[in-house]
PDB file of N, CA and C in Angstrom:
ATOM      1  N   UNK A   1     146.133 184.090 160.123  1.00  0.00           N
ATOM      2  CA  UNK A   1     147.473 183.893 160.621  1.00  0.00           C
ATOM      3  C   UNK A   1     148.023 182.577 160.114  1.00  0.00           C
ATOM      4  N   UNK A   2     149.183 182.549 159.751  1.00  0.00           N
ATOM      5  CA  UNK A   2     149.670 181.446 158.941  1.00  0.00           C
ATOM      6  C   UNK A   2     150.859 180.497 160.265  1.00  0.00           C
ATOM      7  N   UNK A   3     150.960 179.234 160.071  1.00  0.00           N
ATOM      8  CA  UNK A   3     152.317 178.911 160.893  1.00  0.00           C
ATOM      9  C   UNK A   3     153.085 179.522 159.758  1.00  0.00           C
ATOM     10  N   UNK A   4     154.342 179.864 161.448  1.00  0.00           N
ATOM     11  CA  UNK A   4     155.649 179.596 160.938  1.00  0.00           C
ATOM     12  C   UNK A   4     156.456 178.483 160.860  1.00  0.00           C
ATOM     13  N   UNK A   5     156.873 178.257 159.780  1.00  0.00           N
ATOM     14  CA  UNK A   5     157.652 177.307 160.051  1.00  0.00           C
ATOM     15  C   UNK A   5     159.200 177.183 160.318  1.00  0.00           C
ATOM     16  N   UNK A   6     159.466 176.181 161.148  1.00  0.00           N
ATOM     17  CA  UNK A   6     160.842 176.442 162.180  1.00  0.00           C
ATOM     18  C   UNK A   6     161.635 175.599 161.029  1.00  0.00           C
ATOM     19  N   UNK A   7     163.046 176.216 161.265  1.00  0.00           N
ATOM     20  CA  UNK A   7     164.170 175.898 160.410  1.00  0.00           C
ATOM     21  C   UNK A   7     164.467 174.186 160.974  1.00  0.00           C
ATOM     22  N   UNK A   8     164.767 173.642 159.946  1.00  0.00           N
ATOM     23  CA  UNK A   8     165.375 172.284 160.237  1.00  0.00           C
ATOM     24  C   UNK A   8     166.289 172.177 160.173  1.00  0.00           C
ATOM     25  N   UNK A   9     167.215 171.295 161.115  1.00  0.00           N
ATOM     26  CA  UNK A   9     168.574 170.554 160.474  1.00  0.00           C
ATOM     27  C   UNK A   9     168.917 169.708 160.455  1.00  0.00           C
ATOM     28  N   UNK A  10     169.592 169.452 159.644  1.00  0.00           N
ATOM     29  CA  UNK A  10     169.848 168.290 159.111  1.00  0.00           C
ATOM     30  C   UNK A  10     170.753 167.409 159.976  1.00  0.00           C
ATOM     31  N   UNK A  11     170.410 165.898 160.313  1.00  0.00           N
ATOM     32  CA  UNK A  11     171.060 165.194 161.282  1.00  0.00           C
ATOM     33  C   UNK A  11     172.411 164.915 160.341  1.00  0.00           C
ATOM     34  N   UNK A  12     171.928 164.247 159.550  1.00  0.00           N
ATOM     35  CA  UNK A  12     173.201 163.527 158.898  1.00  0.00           C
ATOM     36  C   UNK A  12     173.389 164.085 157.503  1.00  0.00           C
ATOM     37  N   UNK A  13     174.213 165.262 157.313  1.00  0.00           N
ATOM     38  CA  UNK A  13     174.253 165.824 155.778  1.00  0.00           C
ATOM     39  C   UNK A  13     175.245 164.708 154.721  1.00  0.00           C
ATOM     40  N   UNK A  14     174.926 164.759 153.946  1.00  0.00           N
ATOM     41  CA  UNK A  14     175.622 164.188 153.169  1.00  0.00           C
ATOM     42  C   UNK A  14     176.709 164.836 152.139  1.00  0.00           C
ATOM     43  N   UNK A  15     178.118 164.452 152.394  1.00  0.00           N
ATOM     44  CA  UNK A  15     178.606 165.600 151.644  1.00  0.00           C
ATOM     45  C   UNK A  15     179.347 164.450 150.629  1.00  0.00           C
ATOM     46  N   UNK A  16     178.921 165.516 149.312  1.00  0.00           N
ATOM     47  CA  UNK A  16     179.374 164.855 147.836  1.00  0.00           C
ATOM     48  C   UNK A  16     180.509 164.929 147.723  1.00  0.00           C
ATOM     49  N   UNK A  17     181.676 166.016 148.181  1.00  0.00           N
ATOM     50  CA  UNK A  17     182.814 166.477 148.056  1.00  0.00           C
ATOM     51  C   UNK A  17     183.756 165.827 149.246  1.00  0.00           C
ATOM     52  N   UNK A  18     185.088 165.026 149.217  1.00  0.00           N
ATOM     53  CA  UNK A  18     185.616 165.047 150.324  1.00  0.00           C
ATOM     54  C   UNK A  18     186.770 166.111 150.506  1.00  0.00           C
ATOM     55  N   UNK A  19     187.137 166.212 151.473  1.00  0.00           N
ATOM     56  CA  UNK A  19     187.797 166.977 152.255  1.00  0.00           C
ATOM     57  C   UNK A  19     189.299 166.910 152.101  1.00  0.00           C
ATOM     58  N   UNK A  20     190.135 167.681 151.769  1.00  0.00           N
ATOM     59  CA  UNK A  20     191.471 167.237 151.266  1.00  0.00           C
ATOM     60  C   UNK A  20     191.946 167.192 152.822  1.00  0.00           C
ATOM     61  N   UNK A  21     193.120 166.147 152.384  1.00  0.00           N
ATOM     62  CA  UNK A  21     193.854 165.534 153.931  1.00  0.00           C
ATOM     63  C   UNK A  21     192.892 164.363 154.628  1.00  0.00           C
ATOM     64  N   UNK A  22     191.672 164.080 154.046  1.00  0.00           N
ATOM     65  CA  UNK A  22     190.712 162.642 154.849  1.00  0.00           C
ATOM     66  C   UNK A  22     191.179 161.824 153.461  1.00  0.00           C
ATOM     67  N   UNK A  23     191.316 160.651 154.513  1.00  0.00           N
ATOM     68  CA  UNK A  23     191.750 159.365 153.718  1.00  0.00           C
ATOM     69  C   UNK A  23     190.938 158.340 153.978  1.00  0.00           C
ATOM     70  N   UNK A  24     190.834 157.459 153.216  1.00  0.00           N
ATOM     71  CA  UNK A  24     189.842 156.340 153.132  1.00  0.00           C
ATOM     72  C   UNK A  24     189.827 155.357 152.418  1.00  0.00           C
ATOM     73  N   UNK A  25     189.852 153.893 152.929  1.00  0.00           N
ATOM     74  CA  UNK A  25     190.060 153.116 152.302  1.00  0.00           C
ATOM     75  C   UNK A  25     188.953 152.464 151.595  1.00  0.00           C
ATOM     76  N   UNK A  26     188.751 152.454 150.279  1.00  0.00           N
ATOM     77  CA  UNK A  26     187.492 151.785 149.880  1.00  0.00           C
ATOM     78  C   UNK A  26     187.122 150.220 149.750  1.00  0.00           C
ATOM     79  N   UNK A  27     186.680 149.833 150.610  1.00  0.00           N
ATOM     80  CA  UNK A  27     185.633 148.276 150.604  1.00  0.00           C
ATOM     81  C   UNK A  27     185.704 147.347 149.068  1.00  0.00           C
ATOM     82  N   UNK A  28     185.055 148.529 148.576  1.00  0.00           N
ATOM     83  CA  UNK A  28     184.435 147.983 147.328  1.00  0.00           C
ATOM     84  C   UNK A  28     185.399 147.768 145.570  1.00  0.00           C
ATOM     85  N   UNK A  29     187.124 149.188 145.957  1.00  0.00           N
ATOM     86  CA  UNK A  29     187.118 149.302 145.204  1.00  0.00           C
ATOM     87  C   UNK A  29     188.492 148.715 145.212  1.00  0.00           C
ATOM     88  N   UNK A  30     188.915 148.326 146.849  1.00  0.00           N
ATOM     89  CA  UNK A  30     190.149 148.100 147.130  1.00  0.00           C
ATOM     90  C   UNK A  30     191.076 148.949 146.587  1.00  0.00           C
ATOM     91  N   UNK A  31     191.134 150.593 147.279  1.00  0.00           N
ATOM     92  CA  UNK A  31     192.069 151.428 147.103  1.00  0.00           C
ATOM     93  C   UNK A  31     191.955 152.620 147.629  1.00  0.00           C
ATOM     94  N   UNK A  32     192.529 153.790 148.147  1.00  0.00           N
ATOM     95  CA  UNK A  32     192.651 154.585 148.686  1.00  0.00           C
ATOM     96  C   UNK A  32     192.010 155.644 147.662  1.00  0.00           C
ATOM     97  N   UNK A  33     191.475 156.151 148.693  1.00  0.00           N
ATOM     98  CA  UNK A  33     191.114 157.810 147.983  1.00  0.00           C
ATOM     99  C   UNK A  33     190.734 158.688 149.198  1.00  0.00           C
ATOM    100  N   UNK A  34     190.994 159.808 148.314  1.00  0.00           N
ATOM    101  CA  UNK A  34     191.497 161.229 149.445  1.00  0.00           C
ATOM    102  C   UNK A  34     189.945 161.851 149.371  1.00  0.00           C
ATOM    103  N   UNK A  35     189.454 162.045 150.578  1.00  0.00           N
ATOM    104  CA  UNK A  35     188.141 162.195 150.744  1.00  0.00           C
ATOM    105  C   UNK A  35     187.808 161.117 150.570  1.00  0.00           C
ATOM    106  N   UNK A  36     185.828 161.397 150.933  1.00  0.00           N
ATOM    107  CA  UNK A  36     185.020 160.059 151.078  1.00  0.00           C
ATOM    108  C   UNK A  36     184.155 160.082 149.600  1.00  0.00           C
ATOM    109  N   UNK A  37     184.902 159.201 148.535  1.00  0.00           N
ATOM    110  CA  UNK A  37     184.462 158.885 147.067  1.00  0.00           C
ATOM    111  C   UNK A  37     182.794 158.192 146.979  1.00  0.00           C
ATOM    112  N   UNK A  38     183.240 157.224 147.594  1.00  0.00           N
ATOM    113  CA  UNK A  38     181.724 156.037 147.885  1.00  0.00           C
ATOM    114  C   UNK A  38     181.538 156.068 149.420  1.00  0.00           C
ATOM    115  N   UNK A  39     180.416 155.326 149.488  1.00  0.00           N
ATOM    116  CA  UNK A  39     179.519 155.387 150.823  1.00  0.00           C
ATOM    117  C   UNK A  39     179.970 155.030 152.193  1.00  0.00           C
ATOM    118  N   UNK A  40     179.790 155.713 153.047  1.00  0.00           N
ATOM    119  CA  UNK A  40     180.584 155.294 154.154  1.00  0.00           C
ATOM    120  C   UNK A  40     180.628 153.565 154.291  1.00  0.00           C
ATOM    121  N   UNK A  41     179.074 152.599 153.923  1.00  0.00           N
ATOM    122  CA  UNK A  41     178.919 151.349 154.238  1.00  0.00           C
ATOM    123  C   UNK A  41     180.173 150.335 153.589  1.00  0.00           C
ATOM    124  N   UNK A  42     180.817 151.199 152.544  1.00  0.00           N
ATOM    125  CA  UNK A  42     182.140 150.583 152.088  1.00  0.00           C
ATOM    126  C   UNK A  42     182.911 151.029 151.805  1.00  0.00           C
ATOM    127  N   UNK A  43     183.713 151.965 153.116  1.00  0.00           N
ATOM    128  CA  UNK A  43     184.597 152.226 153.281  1.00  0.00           C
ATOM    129  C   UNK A  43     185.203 152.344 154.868  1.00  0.00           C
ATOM    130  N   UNK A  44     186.841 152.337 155.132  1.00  0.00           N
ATOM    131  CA  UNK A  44     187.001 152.592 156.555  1.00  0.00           C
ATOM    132  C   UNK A  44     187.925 153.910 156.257  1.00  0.00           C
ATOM    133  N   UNK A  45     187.521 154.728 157.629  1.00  0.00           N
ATOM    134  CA  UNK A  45     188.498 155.869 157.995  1.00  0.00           C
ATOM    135  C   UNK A  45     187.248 156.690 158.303  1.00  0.00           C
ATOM    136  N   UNK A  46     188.040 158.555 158.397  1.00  0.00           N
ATOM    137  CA  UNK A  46     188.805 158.661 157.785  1.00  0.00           C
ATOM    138  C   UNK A  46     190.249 158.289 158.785  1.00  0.00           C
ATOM    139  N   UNK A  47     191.612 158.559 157.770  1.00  0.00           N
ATOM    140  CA  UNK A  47     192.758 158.229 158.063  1.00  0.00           C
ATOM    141  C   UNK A  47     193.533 159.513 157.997  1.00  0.00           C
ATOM    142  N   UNK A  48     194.469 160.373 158.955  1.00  0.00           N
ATOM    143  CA  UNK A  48     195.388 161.086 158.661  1.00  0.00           C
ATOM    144  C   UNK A  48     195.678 161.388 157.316  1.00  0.00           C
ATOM    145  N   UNK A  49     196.935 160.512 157.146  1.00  0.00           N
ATOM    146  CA  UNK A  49     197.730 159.988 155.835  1.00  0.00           C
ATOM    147  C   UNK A  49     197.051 159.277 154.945  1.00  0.00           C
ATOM    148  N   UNK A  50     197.866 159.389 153.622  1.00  0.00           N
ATOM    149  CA  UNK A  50     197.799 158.308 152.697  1.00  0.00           C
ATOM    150  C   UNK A  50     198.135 157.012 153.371  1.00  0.00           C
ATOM    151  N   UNK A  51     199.216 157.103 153.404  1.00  0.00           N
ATOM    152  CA  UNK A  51     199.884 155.763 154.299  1.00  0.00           C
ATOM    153  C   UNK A  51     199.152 155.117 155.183  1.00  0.00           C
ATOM    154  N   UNK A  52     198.450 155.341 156.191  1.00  0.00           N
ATOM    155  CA  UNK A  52     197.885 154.875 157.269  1.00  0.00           C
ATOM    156  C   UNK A  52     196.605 154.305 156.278  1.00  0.00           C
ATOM    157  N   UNK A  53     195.653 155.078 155.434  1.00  0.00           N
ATOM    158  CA  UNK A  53     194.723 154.738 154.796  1.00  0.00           C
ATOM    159  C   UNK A  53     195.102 153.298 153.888  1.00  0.00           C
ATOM    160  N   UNK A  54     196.464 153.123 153.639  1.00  0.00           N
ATOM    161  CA  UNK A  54     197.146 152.038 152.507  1.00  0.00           C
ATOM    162  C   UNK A  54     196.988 150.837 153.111  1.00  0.00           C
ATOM    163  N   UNK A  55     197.637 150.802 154.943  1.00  0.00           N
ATOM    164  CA  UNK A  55     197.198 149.810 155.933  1.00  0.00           C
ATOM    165  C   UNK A  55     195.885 149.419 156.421  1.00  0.00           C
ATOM    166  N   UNK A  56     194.625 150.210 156.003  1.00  0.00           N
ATOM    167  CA  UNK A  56     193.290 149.461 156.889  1.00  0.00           C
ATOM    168  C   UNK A  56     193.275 148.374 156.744  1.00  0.00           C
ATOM    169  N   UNK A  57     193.471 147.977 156.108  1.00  0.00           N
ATOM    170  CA  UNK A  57     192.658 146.152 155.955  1.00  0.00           C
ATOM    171  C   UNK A  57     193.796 145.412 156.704  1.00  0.00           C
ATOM    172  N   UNK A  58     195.161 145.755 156.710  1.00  0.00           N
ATOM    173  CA  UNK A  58     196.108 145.159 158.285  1.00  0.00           C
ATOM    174  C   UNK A  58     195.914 145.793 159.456  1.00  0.00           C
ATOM    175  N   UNK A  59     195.138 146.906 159.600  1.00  0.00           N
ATOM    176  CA  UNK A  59     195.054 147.442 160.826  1.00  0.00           C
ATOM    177  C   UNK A  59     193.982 146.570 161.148  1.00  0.00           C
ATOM    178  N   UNK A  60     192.512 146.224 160.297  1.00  0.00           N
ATOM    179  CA  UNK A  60     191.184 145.450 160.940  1.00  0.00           C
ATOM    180  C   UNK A  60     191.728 144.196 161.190  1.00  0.00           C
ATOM    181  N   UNK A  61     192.554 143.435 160.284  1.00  0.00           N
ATOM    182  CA  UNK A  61     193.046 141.916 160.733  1.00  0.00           C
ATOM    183  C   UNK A  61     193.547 142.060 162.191  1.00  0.00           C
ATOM    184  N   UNK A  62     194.446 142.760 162.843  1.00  0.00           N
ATOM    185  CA  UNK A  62     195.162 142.775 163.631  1.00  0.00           C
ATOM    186  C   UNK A  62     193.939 143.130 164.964  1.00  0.00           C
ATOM    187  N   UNK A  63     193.307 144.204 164.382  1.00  0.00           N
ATOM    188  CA  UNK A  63     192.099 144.226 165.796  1.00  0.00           C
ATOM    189  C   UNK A  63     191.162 143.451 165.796  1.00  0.00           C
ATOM    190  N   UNK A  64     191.017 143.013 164.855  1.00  0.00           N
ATOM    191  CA  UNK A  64     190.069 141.546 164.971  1.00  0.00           C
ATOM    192  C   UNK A  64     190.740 140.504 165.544  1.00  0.00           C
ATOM    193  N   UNK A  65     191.734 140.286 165.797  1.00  0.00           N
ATOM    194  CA  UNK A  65     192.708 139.268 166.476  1.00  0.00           C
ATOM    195  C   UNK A  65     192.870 139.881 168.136  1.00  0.00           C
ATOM    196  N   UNK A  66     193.105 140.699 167.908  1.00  0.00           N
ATOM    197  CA  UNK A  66     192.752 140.978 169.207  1.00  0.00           C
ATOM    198  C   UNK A  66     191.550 141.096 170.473  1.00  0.00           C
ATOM    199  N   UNK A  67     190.554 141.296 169.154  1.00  0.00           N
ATOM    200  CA  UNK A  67     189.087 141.322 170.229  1.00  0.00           C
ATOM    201  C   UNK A  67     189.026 139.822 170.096  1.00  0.00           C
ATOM    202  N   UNK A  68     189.068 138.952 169.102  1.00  0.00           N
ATOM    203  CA  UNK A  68     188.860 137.677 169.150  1.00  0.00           C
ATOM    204  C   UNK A  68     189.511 136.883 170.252  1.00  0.00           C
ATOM    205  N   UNK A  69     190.669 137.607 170.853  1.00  0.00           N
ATOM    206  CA  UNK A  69     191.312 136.559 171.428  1.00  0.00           C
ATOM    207  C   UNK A  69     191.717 137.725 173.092  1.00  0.00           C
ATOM    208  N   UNK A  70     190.689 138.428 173.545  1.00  0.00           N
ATOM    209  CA  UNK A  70     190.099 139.203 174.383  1.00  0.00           C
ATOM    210  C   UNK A  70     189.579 138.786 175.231  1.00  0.00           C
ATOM    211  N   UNK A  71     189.188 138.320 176.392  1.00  0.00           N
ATOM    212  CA  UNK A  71     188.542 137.520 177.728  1.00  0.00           C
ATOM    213  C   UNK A  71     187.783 138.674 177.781  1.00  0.00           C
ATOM    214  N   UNK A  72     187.774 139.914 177.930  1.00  0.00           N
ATOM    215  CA  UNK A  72     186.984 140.733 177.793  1.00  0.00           C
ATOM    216  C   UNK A  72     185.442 140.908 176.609  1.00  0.00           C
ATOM    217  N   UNK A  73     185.742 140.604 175.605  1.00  0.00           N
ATOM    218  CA  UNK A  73     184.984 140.383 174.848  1.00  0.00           C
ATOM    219  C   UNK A  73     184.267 139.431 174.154  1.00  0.00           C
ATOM    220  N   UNK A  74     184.088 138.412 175.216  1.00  0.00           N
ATOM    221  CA  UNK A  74     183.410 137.067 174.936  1.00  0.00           C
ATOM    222  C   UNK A  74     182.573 136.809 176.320  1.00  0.00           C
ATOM    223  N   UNK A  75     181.356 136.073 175.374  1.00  0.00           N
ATOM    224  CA  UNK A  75     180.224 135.985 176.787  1.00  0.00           C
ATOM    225  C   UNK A  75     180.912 134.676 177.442  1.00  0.00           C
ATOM    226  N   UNK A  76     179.703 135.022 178.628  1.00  0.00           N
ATOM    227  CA  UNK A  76     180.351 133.785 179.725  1.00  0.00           C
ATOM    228  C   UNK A  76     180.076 132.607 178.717  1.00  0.00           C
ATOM    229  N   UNK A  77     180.206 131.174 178.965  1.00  0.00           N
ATOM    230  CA  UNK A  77     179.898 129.887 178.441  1.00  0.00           C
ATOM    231  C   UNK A  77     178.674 129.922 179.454  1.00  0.00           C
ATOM    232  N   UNK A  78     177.616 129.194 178.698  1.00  0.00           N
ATOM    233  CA  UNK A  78     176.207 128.885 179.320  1.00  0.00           C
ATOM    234  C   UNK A  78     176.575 127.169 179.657  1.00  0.00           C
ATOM    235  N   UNK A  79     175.659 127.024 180.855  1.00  0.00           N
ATOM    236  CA  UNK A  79     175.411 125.854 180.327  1.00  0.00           C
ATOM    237  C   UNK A  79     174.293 124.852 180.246  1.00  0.00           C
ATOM    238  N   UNK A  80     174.518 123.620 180.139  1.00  0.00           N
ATOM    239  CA  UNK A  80     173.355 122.697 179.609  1.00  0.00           C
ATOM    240  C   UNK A  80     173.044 123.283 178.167  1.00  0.00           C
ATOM    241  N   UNK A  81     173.645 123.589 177.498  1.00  0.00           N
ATOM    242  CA  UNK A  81     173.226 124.322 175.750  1.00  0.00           C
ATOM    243  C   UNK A  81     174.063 123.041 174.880  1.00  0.00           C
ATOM    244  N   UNK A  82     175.336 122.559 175.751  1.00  0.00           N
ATOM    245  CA  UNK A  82     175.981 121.767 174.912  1.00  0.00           C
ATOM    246  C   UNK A  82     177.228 122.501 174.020  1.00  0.00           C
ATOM    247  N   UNK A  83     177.155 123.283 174.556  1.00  0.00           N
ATOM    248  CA  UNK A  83     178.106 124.706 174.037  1.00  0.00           C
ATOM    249  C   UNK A  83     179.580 124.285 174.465  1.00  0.00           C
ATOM    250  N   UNK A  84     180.732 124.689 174.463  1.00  0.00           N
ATOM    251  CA  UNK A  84     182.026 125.048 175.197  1.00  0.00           C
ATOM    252  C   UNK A  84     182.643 125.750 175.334  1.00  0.00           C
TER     253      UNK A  84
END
């Protein structure tokens, strides 16, 4: 009697082809492309639009300004560390 062996699946497929209508701004290449061209690690989206994909890098400035300057998202001050 032999095992059977049970079907696998795949957690994270990787797809070579992107998807028409996903937008994405590339990291690396500084420019938009429709589907995901290069690796997710340098790129943001996806995005609706072209347009919206044209803005990431003013959309991250702007939410980075905002978590930065967030009472919510900053630890308490310790003290005796010499910290402020």
């Amino acid at each position: 009697m032999g095992h059977r062996k049970e079907p696998t699946m795949a957690l994270f497929k990787k797809r070579t082809v992107g998807k028409p209508g996903e937008w994405y701004y590339c990291l690396e290449h500084k420019k938009v492309e429709e589907g995901p061209e290069c690796p997710a690690k340098d790129r943001f989206g996806p995005y609706a639009t072209r347009e919206e994909a044209t803005h990431a890098m003013e959309l991250a400035r702007e939410r980075n300004l905002e978590w930065e300057n967030d009472p919510r998202w900053h630890d308490a001050p310790r003290g005796g560390d010499g910290a402020s």
